[in-house]
C-alpha atoms as a PDB file:
ATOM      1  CA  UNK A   1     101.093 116.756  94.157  1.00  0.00           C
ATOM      2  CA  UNK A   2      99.433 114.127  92.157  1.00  0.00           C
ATOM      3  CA  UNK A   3     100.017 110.476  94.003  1.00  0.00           C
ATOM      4  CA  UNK A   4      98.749 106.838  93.404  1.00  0.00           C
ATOM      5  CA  UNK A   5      97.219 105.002  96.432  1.00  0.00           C
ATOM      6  CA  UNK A   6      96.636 101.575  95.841  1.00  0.00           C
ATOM      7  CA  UNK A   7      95.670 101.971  91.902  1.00  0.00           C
ATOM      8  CA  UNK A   8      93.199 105.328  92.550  1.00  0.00           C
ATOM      9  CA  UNK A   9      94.524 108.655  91.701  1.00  0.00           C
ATOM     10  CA  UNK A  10      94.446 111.682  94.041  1.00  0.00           C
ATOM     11  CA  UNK A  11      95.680 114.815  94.942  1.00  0.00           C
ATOM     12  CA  UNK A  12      97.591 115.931  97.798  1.00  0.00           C
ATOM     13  CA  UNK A  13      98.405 119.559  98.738  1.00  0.00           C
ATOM     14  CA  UNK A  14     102.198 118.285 100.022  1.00  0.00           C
ATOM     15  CA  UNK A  15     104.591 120.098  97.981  1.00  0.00           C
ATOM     16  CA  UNK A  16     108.066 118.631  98.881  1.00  0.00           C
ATOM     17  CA  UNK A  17     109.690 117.082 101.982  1.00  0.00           C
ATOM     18  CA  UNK A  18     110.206 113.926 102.935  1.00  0.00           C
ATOM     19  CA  UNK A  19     108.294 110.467 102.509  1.00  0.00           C
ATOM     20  CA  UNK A  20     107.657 109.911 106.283  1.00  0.00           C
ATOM     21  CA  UNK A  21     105.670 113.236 106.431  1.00  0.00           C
ATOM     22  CA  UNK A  22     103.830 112.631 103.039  1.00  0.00           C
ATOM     23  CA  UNK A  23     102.516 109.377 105.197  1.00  0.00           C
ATOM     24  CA  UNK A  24     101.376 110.817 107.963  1.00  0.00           C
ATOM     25  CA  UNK A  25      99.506 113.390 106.567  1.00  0.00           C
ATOM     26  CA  UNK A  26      97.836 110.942 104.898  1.00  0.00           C
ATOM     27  CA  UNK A  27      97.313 108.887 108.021  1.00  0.00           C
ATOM     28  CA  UNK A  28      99.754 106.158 106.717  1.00  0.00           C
ATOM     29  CA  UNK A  29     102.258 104.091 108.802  1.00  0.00           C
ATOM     30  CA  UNK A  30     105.541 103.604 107.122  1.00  0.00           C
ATOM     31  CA  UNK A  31     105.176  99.929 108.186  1.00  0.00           C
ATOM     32  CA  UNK A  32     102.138  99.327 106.281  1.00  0.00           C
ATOM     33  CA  UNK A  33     102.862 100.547 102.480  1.00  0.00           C
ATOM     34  CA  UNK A  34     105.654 100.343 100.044  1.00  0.00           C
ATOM     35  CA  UNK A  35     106.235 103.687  98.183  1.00  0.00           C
ATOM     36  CA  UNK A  36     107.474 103.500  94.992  1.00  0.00           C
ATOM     37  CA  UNK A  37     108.813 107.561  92.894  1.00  0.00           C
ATOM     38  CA  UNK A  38     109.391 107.536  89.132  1.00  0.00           C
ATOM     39  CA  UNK A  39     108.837 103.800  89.237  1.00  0.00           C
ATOM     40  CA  UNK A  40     110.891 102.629  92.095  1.00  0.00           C
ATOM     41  CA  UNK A  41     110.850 101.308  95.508  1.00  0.00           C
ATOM     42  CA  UNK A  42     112.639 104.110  97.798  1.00  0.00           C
ATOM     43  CA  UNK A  43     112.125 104.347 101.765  1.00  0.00           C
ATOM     44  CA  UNK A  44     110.664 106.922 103.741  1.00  0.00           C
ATOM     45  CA  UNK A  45     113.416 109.411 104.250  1.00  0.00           C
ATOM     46  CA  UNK A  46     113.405 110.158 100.640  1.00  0.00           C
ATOM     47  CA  UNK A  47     112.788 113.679  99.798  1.00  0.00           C
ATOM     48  CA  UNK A  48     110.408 114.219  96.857  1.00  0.00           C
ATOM     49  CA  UNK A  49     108.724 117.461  95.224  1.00  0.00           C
ATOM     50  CA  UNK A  50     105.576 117.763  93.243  1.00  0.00           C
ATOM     51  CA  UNK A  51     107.112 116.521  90.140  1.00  0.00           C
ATOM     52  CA  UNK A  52     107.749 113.140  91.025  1.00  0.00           C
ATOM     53  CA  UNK A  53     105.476 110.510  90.216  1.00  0.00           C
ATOM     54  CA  UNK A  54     104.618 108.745  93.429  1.00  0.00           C
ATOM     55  CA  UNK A  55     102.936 105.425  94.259  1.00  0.00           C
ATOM     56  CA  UNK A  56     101.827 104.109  97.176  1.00  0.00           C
ATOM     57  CA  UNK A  57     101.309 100.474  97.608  1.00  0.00           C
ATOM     58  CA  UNK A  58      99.542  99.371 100.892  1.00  0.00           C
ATOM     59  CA  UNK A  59     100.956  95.976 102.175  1.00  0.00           C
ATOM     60  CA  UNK A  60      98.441  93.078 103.021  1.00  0.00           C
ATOM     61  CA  UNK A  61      99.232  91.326 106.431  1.00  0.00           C
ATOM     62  CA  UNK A  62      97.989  88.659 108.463  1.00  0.00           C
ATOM     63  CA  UNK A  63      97.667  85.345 109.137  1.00  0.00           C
END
């Protein structure tokens, strides 16, 4: 699966599941990153395959 972390493309070998397990096997907390597929926002128990587009937008925090 192709996928977009914060503007740099890369490739995963996840397939298809959910979101939430795309994350963590990227050592990504759901609270920290927006995830956007074919262009928009979607939360983390979306199920996606390897021909969706996917983005993933890390959040900056802090005070």
């Amino acid at each position: 699966m192709k996928i977009t972390l914060n503007g740099k493309k890369q490739k995963s070998k996840f397939k298809k599941g959910k979101i939430s397990v795309l994350l963590s096997k990227l050592s990504l907390r759901t609270e920290e990153v927006i995830v956007k597929v074919n262009g928009k926002p979607v939360p983390e128990d979306t199920e996606i395959s390897d021909k969706d587009k996917v983005e993933i937008i890390k959040v900056v925090f802090g005070g």
